[in-house]
Protein backbone atom coordinates (compact mmCIF):
# COMPACT_ATOMS: atom_id res chain seq x y z
CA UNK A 1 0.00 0.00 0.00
CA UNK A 2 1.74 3.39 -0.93
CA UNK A 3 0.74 6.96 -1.60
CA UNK A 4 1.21 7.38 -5.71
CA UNK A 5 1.01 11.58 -5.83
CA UNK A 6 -1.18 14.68 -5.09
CA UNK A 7 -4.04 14.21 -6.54
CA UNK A 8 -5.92 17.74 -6.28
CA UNK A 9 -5.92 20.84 -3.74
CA UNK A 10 -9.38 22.39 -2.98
CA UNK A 11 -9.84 25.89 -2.38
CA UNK A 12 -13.18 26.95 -0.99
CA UNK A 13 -13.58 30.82 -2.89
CA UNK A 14 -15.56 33.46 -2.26
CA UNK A 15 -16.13 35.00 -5.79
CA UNK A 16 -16.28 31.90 -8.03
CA UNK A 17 -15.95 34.24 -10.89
CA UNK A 18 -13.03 36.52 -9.82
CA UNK A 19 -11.07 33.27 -8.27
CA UNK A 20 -11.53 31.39 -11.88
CA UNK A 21 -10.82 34.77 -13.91
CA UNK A 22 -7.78 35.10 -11.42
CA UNK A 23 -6.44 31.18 -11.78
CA UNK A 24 -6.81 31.52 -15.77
CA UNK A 25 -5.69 35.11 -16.60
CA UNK A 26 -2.95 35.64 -13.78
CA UNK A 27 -1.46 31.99 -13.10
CA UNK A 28 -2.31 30.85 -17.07
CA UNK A 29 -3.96 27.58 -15.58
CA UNK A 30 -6.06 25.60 -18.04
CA UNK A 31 -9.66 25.09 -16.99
CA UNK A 32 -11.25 21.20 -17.39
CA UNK A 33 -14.12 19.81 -17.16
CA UNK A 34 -15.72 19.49 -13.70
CA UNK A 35 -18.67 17.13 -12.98
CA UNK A 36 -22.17 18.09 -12.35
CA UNK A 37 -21.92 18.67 -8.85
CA UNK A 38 -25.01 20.46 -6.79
CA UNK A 39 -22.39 23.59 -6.08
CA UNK A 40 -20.77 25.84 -7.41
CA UNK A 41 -16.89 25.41 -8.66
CA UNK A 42 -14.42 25.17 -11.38
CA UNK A 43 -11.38 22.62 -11.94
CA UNK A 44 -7.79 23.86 -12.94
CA UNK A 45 -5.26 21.47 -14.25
CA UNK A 46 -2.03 21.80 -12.84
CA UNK A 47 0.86 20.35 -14.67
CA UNK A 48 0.24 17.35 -16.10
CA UNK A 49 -2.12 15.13 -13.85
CA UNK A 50 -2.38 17.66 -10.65
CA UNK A 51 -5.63 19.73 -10.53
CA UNK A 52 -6.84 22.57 -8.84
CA UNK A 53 -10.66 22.56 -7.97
CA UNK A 54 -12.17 25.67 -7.02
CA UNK A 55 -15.44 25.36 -4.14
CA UNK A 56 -17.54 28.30 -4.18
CA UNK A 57 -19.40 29.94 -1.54
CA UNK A 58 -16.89 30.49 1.16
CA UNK A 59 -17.93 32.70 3.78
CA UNK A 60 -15.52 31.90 6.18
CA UNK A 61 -12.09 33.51 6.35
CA UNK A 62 -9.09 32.36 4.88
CA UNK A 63 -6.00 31.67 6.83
CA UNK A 64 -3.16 31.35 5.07
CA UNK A 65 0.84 32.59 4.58
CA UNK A 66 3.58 32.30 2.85
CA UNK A 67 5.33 30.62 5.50
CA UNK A 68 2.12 28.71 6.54
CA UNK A 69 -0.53 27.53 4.41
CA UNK A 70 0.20 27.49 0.74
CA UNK A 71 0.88 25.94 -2.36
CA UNK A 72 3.65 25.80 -4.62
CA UNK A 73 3.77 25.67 -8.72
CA UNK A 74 7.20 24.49 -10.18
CA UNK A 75 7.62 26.37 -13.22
CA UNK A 76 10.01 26.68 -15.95
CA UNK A 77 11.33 30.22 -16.62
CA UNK A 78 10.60 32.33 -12.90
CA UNK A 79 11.62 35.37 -15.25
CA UNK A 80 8.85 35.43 -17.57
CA UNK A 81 6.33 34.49 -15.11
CA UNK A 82 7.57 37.43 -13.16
CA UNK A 83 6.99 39.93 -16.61
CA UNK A 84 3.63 38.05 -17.13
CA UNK A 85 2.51 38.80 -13.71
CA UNK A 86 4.07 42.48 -14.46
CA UNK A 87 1.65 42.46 -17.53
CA UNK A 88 -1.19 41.14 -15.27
CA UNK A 89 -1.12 43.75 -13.07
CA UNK A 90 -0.87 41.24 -10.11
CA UNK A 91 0.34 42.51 -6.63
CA UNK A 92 3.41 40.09 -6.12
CA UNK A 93 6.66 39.69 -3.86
CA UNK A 94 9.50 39.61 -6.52
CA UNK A 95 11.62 36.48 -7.07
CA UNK A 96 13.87 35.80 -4.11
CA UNK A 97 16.41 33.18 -3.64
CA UNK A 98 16.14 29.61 -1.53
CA UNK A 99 19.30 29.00 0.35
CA UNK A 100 19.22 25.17 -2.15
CA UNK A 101 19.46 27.78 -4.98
CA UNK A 102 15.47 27.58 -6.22
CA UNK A 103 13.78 30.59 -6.69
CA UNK A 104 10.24 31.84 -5.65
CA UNK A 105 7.43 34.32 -6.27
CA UNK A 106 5.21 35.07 -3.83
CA UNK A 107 1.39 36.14 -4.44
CA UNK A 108 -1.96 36.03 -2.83
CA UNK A 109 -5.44 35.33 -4.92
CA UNK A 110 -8.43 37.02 -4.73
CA UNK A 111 -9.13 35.47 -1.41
CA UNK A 112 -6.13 35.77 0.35
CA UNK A 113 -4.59 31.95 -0.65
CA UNK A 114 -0.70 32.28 -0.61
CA UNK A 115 0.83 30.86 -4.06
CA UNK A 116 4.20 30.35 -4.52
CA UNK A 117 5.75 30.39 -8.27
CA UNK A 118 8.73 28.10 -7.51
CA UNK A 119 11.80 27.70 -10.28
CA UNK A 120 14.17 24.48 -9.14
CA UNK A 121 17.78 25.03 -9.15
């Protein structure tokens, strides 16, 4: 019996449409199909078998941090992601070294969800 990967993270979201216009324009995620649930929501994929699934309604508040609740995307070139967030107009901590050499970008979504943009060594 093992553990074979992540399979999705959940975000319960506020604004359905904001959080989905914000995960598609900003973070350039590819919206799938999502299954006829009785609520509202919207699936991301994230790499290439990962997915993101959006919950709406939230009504709660969010607690999360950079340095606390989060999640990480690994992608490939941390300098054009930081001109496409530029472009965006997203609110963003510029990239900043790991002491292993990786390098991240910090930025919140429309609720308040820390995402790190993470380049590997």
């Amino acid at each position: 019996m093992k553990c074979k990967q992540l399979d999705h993270v959940a975000l319960h979201v506020a604004d359905l449409g904001e959080s989905r216009r914000f995960y598609a324009s900003v973070l350039d995620l590819e919206e799938m199909p999502r299954p006829d649930f009785d609520f509202p929501g919207a699936w991301f994929r994230l790499g290439d078998s990962q997915e993101l699934h959006l919950i709406g309604g939230r009504e709660a508040d969010v607690s999360s941090h950079r340095r606390g609740t989060h999640f990480a995307l690994l992608v490939d070139d941390i300098t054009a992601w930081e001109a496409h967030l530029r472009s965006q107009g997203a609110d963003f901590q510029p990239p900043k070294p790991r002491p292993d050499g990786a390098v991240q970008i910090f930025l919140t979504d429309p609720d308040g969800y820390w995402v790190e943009l993470c380049q590997a060594p």
